[in-house]
Structures are given as C-alpha cells and as structure tokens.
PDB file of N, CA and C in Angstrom:
ATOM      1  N   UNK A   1      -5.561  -9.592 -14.071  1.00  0.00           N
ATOM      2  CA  UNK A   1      -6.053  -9.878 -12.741  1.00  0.00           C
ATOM      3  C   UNK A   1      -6.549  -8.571 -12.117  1.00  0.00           C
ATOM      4  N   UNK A   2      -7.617  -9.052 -11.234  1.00  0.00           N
ATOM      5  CA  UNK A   2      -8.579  -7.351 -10.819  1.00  0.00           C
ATOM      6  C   UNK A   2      -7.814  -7.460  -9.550  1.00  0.00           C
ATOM      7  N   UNK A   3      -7.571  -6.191  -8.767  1.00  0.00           N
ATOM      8  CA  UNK A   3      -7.115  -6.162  -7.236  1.00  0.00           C
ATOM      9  C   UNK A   3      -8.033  -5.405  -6.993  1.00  0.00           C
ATOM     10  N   UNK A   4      -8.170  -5.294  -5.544  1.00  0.00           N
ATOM     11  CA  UNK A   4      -9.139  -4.807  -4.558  1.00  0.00           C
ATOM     12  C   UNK A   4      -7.819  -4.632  -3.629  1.00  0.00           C
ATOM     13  N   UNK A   5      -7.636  -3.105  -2.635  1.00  0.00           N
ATOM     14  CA  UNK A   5      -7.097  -2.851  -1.857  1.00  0.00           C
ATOM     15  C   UNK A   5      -8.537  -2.744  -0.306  1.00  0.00           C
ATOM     16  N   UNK A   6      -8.200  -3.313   0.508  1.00  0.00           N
ATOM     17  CA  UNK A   6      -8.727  -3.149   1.976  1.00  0.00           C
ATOM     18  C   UNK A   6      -8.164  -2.957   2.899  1.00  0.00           C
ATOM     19  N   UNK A   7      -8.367  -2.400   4.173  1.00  0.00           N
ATOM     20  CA  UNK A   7      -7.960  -1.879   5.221  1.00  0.00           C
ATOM     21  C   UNK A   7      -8.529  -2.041   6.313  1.00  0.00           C
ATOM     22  N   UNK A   8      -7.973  -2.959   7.358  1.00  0.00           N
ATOM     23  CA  UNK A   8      -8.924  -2.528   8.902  1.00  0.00           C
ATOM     24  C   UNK A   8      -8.554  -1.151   9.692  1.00  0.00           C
ATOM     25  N   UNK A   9      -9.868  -0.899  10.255  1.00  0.00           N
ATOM     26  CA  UNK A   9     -10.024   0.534  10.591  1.00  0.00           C
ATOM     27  C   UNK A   9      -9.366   1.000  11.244  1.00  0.00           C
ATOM     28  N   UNK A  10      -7.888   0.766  11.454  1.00  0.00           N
ATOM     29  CA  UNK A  10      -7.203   1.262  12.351  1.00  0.00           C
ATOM     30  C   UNK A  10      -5.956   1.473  11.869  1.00  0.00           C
ATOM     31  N   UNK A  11      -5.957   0.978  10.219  1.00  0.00           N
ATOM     32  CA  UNK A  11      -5.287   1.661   9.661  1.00  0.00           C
ATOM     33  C   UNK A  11      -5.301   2.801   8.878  1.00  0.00           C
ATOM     34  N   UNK A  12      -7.038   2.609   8.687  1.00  0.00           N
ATOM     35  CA  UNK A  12      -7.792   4.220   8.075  1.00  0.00           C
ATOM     36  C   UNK A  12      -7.582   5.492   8.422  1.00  0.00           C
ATOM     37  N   UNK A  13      -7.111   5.054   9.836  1.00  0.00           N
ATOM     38  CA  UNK A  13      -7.309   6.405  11.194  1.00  0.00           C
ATOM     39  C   UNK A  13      -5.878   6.814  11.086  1.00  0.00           C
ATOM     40  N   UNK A  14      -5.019   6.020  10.591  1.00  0.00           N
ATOM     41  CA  UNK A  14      -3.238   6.435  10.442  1.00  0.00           C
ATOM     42  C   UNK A  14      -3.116   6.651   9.283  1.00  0.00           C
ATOM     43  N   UNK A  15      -4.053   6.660   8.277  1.00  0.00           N
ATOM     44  CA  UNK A  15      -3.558   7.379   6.738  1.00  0.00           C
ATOM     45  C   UNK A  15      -4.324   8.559   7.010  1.00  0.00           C
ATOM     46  N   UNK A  16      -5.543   8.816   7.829  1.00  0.00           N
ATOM     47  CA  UNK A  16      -5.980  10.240   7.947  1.00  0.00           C
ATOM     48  C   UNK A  16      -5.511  11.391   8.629  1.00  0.00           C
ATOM     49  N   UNK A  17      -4.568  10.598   9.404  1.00  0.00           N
ATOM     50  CA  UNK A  17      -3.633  11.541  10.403  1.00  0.00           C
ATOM     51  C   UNK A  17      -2.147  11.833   9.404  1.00  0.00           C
ATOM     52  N   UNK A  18      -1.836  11.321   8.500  1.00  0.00           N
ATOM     53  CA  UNK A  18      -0.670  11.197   7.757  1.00  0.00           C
ATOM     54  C   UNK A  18      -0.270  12.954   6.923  1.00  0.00           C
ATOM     55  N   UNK A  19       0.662  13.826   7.125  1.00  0.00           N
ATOM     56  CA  UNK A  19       0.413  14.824   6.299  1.00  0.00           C
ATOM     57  C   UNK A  19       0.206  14.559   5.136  1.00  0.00           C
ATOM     58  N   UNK A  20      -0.637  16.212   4.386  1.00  0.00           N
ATOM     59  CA  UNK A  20      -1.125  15.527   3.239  1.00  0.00           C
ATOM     60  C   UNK A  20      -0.481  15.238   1.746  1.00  0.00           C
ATOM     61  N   UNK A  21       0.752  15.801   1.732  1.00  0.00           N
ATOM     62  CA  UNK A  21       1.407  14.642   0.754  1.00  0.00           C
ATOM     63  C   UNK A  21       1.814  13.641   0.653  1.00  0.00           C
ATOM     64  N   UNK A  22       1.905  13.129   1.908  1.00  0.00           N
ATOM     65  CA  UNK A  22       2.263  11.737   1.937  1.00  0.00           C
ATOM     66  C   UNK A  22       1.006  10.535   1.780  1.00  0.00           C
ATOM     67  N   UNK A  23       0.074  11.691   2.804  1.00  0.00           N
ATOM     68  CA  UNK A  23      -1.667  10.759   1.992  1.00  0.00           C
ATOM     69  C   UNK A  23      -1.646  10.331   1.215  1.00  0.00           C
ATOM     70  N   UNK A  24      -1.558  11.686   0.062  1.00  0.00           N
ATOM     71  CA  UNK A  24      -1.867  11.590  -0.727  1.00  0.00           C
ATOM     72  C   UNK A  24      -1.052  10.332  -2.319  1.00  0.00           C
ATOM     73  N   UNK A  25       0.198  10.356  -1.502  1.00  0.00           N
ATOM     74  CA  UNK A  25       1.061   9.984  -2.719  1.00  0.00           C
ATOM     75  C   UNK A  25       0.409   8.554  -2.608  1.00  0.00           C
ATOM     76  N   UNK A  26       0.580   7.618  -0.992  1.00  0.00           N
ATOM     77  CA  UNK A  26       0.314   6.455  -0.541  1.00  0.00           C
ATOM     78  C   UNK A  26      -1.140   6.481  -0.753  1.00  0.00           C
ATOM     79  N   UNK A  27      -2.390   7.089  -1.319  1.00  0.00           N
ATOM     80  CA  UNK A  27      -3.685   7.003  -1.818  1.00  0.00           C
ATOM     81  C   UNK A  27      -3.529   6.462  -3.248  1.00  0.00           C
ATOM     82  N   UNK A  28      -2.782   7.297  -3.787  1.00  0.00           N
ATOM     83  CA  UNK A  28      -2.183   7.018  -5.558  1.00  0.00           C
ATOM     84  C   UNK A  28      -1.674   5.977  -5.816  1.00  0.00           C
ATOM     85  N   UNK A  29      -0.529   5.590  -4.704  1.00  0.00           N
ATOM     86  CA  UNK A  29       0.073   4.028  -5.300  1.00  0.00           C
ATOM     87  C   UNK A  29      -0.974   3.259  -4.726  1.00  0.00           C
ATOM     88  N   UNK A  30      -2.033   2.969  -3.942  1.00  0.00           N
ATOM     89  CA  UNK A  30      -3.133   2.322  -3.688  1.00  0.00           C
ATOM     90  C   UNK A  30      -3.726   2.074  -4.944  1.00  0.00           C
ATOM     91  N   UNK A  31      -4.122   3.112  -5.772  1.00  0.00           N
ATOM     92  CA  UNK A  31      -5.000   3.336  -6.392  1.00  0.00           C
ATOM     93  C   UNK A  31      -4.431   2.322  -7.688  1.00  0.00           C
ATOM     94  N   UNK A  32      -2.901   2.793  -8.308  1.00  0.00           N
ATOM     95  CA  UNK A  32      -2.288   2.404  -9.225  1.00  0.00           C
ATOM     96  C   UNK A  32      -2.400   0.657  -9.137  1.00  0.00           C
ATOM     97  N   UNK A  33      -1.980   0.320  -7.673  1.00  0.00           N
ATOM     98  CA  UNK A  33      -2.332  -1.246  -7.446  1.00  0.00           C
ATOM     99  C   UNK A  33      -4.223  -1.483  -7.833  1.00  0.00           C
ATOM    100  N   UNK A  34      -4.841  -0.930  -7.395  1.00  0.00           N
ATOM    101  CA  UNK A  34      -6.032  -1.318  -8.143  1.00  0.00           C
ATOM    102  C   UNK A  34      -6.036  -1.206  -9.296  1.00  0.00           C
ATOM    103  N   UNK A  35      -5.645  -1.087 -10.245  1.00  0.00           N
ATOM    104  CA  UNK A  35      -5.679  -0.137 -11.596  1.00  0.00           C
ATOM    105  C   UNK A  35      -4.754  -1.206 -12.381  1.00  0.00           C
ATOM    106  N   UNK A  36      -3.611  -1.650 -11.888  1.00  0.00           N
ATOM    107  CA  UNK A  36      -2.629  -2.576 -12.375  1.00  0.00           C
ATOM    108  C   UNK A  36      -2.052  -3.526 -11.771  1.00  0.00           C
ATOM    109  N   UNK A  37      -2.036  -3.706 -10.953  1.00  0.00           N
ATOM    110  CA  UNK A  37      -1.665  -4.930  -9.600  1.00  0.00           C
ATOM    111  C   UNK A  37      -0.565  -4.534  -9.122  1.00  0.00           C
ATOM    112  N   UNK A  38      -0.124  -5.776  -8.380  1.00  0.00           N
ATOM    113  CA  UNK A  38       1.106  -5.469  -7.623  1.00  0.00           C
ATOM    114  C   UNK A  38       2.508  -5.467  -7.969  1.00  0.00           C
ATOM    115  N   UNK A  39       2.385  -6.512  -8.886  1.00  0.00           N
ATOM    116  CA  UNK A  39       3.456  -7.196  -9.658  1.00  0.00           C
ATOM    117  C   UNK A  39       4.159  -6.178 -10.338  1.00  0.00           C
ATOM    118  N   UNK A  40       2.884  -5.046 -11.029  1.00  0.00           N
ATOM    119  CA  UNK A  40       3.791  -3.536 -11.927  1.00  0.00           C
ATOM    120  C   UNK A  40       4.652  -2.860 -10.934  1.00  0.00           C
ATOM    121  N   UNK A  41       4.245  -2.746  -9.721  1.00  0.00           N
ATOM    122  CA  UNK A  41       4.956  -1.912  -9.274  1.00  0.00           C
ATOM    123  C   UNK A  41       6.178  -2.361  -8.801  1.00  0.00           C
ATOM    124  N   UNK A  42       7.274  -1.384  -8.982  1.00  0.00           N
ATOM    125  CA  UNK A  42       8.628  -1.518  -8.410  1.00  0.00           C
ATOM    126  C   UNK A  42       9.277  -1.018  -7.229  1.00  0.00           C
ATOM    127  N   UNK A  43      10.566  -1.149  -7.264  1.00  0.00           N
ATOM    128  CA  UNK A  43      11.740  -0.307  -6.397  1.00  0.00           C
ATOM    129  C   UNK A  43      11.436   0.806  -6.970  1.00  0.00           C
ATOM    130  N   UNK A  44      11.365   1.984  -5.890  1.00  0.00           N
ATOM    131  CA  UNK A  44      11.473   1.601  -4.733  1.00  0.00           C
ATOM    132  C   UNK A  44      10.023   1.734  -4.037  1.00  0.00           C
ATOM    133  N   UNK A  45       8.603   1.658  -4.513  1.00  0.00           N
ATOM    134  CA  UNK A  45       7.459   1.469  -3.961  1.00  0.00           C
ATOM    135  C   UNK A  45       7.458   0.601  -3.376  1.00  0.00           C
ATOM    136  N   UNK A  46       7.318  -0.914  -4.055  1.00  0.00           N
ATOM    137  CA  UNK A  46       7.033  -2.039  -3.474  1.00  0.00           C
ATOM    138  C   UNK A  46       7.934  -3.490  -3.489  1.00  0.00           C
ATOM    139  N   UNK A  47       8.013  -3.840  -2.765  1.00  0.00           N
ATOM    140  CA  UNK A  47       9.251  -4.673  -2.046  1.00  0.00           C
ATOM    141  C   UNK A  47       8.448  -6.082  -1.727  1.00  0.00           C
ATOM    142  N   UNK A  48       8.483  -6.962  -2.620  1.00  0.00           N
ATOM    143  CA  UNK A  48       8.323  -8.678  -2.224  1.00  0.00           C
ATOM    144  C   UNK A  48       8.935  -9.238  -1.097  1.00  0.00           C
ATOM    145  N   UNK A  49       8.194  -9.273   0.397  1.00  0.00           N
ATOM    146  CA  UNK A  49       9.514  -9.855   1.870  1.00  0.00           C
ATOM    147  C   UNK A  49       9.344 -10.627   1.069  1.00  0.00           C
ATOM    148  N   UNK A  50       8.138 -11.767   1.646  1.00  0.00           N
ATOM    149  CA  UNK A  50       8.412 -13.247   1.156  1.00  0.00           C
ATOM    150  C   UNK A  50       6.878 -14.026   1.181  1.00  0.00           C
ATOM    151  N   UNK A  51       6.892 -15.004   0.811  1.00  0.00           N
ATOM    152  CA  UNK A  51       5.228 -15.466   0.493  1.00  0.00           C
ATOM    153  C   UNK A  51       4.294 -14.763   0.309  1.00  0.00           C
ATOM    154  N   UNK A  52       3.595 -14.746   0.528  1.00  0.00           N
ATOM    155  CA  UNK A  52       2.180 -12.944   0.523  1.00  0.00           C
ATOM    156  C   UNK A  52       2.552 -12.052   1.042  1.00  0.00           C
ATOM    157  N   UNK A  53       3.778 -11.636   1.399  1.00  0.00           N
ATOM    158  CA  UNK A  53       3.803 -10.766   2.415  1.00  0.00           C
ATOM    159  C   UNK A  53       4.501  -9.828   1.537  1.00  0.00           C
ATOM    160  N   UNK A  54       4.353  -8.593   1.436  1.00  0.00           N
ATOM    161  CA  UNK A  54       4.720  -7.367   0.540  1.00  0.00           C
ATOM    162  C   UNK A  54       4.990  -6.403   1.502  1.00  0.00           C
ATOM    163  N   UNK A  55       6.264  -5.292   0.944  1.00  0.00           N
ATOM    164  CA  UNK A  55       6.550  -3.421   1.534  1.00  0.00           C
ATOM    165  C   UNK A  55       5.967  -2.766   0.609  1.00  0.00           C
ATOM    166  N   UNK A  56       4.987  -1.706   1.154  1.00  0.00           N
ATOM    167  CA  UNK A  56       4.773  -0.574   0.346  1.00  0.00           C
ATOM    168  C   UNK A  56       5.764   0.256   1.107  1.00  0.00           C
ATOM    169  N   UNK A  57       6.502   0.875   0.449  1.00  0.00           N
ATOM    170  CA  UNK A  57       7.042   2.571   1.169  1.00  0.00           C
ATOM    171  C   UNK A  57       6.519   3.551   0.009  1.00  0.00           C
ATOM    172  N   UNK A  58       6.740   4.747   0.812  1.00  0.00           N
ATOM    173  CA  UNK A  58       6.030   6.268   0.287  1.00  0.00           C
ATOM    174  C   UNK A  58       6.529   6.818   0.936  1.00  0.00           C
ATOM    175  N   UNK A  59       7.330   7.747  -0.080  1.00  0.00           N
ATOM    176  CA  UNK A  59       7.870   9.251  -0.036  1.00  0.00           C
ATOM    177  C   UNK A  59       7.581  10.471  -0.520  1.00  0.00           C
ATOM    178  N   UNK A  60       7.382  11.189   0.798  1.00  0.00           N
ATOM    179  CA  UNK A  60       6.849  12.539   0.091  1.00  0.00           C
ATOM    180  C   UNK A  60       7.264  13.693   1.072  1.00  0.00           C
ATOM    181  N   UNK A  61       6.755  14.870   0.680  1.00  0.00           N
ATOM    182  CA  UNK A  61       7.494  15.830   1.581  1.00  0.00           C
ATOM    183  C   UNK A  61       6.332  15.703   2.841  1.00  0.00           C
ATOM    184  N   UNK A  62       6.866  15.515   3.639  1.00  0.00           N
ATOM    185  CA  UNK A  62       6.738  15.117   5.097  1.00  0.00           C
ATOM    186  C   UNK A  62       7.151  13.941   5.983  1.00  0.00           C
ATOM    187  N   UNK A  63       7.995  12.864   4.225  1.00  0.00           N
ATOM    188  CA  UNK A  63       8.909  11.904   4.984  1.00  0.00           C
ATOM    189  C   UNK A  63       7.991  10.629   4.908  1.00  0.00           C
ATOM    190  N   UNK A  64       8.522   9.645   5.153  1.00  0.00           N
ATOM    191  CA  UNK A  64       8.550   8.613   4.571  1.00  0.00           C
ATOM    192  C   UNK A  64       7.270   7.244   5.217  1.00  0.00           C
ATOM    193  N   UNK A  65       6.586   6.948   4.700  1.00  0.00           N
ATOM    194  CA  UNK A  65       5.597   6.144   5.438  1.00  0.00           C
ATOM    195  C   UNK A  65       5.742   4.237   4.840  1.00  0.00           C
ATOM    196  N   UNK A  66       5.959   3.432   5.323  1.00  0.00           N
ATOM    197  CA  UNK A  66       5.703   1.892   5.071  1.00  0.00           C
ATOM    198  C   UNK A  66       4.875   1.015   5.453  1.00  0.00           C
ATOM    199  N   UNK A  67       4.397   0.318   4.679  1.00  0.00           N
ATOM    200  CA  UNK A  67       3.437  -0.688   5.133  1.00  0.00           C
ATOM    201  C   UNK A  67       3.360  -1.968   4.764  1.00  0.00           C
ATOM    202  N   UNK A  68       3.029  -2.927   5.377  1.00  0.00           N
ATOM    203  CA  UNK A  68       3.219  -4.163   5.227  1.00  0.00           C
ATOM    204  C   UNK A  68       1.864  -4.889   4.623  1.00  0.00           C
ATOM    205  N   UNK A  69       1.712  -5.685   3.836  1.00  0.00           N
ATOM    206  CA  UNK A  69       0.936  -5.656   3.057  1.00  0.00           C
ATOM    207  C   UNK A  69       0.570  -7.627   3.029  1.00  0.00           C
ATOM    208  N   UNK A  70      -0.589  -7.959   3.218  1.00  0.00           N
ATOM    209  CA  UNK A  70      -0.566  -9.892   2.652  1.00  0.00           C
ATOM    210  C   UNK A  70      -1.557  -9.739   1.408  1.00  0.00           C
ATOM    211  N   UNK A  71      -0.867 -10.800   0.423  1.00  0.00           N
ATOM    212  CA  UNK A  71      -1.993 -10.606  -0.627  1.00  0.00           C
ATOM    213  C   UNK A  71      -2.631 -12.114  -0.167  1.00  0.00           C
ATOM    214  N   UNK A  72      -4.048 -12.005  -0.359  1.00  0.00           N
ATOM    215  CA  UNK A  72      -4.827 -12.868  -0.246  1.00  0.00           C
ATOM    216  C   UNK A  72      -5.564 -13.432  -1.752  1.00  0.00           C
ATOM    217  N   UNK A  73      -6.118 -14.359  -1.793  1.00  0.00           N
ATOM    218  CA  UNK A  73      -7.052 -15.428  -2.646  1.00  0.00           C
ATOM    219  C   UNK A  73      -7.158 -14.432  -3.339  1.00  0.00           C
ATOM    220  N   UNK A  74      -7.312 -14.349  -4.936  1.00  0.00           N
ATOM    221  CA  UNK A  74      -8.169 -13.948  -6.273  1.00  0.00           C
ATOM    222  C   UNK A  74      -7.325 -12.648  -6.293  1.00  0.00           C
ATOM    223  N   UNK A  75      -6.115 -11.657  -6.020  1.00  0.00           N
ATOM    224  CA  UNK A  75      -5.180 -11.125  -6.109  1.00  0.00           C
ATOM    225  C   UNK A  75      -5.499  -9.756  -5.179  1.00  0.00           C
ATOM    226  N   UNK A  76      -6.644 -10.175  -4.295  1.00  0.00           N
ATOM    227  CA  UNK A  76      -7.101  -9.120  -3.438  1.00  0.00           C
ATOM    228  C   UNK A  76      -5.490  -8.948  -2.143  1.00  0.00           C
ATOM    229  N   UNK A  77      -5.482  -8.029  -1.856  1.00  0.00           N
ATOM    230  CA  UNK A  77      -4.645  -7.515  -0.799  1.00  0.00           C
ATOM    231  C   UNK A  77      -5.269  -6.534   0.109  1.00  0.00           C
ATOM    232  N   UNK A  78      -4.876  -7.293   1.915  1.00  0.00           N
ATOM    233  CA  UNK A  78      -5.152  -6.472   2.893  1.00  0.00           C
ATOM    234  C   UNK A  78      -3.894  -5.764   3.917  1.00  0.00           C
ATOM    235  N   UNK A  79      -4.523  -4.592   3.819  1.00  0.00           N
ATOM    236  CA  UNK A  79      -3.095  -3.389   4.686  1.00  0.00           C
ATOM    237  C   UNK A  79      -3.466  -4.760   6.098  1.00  0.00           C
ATOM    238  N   UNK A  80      -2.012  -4.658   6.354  1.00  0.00           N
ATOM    239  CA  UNK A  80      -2.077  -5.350   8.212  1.00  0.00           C
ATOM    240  C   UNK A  80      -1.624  -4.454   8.739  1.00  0.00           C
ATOM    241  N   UNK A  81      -0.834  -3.194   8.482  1.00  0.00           N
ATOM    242  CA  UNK A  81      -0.204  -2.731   9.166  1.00  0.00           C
ATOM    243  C   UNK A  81       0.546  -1.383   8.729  1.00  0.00           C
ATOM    244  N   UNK A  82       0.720  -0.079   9.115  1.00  0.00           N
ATOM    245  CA  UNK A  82       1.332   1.024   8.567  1.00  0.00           C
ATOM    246  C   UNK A  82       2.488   1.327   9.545  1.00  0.00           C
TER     247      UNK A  82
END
C-alpha cells in the first residue's frame, strides 16, 4: 500500500518553528510512513487511539513533540493536529 503524508498549513508553521532535531527526527518518521506505512511503525513512535485516529510522538534533544493523525481512503493520512 502507497501512503501520502499531508498537512494543513498550520501545522507546517509548527514543524518550522520546532527545534531542529526534533524537525528533523518527526520529518524522518514522516518520511519512513511514506516509504512503508503506518502499520510498520511501532512503540514508541506510533500509537493506534482508535478507528483512523493514530499518535505520532517524537523524541529528540529538545524534547518531545505529538501528533494526532486520521488515516483517510486509499491509506493516505492527514496531520489534524501537533
């Protein structure tokens, strides 16, 4: 299954303000979900709440960032929220 990660722009503006290892780490597990889906990833990245609704967390030195995640139709997923 192909994923596509998207973002409304107002969550763009809170990963650009984010220090940059933590950007950067939460750019990578983005990336890894495009690359392999969601399903590969584990504890403690990504966290199944319940129906579409997914936790990303990211740790890095500058501390810890989460986001809430819905997967939508054809295994695409959109950030709702950081």
């Amino acid at each position: 299954m192909e994923w596509t990660v998207a973002g409304v722009s107002a969550v763009g503006a809170e990963i650009e303000v984010l220090p940059v290892a933590l950007r950067a780490r939460l750019l990578r597990l983005l990336e890894t979900v495009e690359n392999v889906g969601l399903e590969v990833l584990r504890a403690p990245h990504v966290r199944h709440l319940e129906g579409k609704l997914w936790e990303l967390r990211v740790r890095a030195k500058g501390g810890i960032v989460r986001g809430i995640y819905v997967t939508a139709t054809g295994g695409d997923w959109l950030c709702c929220t950081s």
